[in-house]
N, C-alpha and C. Protein backbone atom coordinates (compact mmCIF):
# COMPACT_ATOMS: atom_id res chain seq x y z
N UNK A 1 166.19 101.28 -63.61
CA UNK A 1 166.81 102.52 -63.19
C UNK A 1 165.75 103.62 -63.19
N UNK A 2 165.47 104.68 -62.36
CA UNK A 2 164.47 105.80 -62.48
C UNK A 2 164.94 106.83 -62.91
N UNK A 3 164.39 107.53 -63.53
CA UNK A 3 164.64 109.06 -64.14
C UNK A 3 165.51 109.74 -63.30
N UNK A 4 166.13 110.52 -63.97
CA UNK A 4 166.50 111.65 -63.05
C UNK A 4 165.85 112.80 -63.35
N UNK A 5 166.03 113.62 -62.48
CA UNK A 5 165.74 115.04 -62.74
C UNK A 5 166.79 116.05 -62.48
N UNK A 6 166.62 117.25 -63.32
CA UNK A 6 167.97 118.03 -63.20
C UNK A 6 167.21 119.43 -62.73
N UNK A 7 167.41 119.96 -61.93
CA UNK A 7 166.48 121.29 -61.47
C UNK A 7 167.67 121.54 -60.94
N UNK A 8 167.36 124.29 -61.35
CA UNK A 8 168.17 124.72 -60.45
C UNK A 8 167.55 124.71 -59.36
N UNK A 9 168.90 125.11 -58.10
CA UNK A 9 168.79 124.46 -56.81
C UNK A 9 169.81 125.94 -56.01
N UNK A 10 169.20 126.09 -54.95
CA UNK A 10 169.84 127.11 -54.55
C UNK A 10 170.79 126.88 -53.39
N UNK A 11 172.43 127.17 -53.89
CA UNK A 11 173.48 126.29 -53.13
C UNK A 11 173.76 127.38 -51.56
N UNK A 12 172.79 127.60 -50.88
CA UNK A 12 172.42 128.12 -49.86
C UNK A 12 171.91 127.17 -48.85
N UNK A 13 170.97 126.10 -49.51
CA UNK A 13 170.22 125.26 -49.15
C UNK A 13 170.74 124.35 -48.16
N UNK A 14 170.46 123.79 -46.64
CA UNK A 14 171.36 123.02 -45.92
C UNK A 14 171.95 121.78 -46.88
N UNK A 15 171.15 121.26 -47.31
CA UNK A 15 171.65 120.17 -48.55
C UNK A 15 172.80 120.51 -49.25
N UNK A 16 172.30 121.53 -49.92
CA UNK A 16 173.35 121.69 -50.98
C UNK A 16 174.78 122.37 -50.37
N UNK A 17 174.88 122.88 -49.25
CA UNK A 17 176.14 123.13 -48.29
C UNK A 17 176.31 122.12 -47.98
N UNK A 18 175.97 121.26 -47.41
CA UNK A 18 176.54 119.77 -47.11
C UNK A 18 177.09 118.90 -48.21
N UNK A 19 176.71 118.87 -49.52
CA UNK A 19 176.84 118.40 -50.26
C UNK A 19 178.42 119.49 -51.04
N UNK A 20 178.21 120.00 -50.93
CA UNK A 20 179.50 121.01 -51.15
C UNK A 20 180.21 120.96 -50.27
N UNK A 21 180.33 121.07 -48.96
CA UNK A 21 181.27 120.29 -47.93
C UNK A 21 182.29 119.26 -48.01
N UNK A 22 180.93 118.25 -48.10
CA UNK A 22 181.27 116.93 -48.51
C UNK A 22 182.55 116.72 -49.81
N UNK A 23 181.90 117.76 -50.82
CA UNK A 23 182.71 117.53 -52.31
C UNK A 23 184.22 118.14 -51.78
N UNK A 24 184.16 119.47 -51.27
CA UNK A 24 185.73 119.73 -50.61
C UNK A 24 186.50 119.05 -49.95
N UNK A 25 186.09 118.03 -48.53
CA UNK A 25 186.61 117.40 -47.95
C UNK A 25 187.42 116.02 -48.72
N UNK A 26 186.67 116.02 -49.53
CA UNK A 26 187.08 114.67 -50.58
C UNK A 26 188.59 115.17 -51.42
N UNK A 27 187.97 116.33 -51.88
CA UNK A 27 189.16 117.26 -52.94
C UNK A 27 190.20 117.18 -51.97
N UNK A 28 189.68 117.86 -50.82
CA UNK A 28 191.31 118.27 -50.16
C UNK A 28 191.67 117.17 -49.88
N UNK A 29 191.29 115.72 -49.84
CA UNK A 29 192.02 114.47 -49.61
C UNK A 29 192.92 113.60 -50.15
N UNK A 30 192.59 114.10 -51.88
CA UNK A 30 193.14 113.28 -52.73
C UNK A 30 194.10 114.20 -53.34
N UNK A 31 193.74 115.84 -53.58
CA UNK A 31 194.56 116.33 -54.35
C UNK A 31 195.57 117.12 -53.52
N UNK A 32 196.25 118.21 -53.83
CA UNK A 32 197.07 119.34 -53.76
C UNK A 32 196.37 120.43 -53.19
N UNK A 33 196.16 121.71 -52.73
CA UNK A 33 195.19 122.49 -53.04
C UNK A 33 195.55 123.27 -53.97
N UNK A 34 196.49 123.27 -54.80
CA UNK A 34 196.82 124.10 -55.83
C UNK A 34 196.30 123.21 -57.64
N UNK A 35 195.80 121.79 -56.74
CA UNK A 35 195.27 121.12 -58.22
C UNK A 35 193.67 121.34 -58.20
N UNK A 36 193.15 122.07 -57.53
CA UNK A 36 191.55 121.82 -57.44
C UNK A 36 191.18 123.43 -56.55
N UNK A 37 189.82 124.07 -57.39
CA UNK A 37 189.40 125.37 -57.36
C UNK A 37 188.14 125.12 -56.83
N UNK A 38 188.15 125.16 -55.66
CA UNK A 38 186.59 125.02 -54.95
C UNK A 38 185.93 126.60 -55.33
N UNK A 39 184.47 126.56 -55.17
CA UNK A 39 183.95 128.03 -55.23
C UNK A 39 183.23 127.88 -54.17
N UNK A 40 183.34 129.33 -53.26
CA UNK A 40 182.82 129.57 -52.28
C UNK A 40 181.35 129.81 -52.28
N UNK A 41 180.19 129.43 -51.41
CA UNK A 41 179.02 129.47 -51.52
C UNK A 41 178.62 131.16 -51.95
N UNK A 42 178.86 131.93 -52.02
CA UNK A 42 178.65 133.20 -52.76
C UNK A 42 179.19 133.42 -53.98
N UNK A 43 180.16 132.30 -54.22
CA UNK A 43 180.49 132.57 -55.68
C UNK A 43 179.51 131.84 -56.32
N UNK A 44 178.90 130.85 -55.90
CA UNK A 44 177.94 130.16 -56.51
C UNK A 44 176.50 130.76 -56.22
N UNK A 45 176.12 131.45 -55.73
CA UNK A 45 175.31 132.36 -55.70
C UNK A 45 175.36 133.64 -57.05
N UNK A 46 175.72 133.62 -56.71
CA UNK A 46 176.34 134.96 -58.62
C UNK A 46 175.16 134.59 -59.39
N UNK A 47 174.51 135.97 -59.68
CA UNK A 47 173.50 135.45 -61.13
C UNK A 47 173.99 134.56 -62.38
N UNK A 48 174.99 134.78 -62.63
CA UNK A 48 175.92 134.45 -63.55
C UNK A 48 176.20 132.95 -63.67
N UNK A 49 175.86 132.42 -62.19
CA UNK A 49 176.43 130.92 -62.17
C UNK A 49 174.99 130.33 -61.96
N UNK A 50 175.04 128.98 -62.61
CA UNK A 50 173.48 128.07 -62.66
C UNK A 50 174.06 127.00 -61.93
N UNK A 51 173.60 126.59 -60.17
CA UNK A 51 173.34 125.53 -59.61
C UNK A 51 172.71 124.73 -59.59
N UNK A 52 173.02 123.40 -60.29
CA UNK A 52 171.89 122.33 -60.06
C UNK A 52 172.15 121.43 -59.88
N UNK A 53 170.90 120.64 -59.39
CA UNK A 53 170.42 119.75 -58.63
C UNK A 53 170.10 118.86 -59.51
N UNK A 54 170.80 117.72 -59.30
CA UNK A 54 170.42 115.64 -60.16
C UNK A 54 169.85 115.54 -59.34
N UNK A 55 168.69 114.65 -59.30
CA UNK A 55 168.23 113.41 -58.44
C UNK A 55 166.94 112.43 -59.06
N UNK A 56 166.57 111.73 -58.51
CA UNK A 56 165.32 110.58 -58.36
C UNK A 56 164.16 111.43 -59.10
N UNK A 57 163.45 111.28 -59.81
CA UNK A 57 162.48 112.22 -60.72
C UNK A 57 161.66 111.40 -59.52
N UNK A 58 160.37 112.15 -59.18
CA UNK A 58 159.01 111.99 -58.33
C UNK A 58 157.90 111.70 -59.35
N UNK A 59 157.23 110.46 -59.59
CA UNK A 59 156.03 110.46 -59.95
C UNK A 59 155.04 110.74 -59.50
């Protein structure tokens, strides 16, 4: 298995909108929308909030 790495990540990023996309489309599939609180890409922007990024550590 390889490392991961955990770095903030700025959810602006085409990635990380796609990947947030992705996570809503799923939510709104399985749940209610009154069982699940998406945050809008400016709420996740907020100094206040820390976005990050898992993946594959780079040697």
């Amino acid at each position: 298995m390889s490392p991961a790495s955990i770095q903030p990540r700025d959810p602006a990023l085409p990635e990380a909108l796609s990947l947030i996309q992705q996570r809503d489309a799923y939510l709104n599939s399985i749940y209610p929308p009154d069982s699940h609180h998406q945050m809008s890409k400016a709420v996740l922007m907020q100094t206040h909030i820390q976005f990050l990024n898992v993946g594959k550590k780079h040697r």
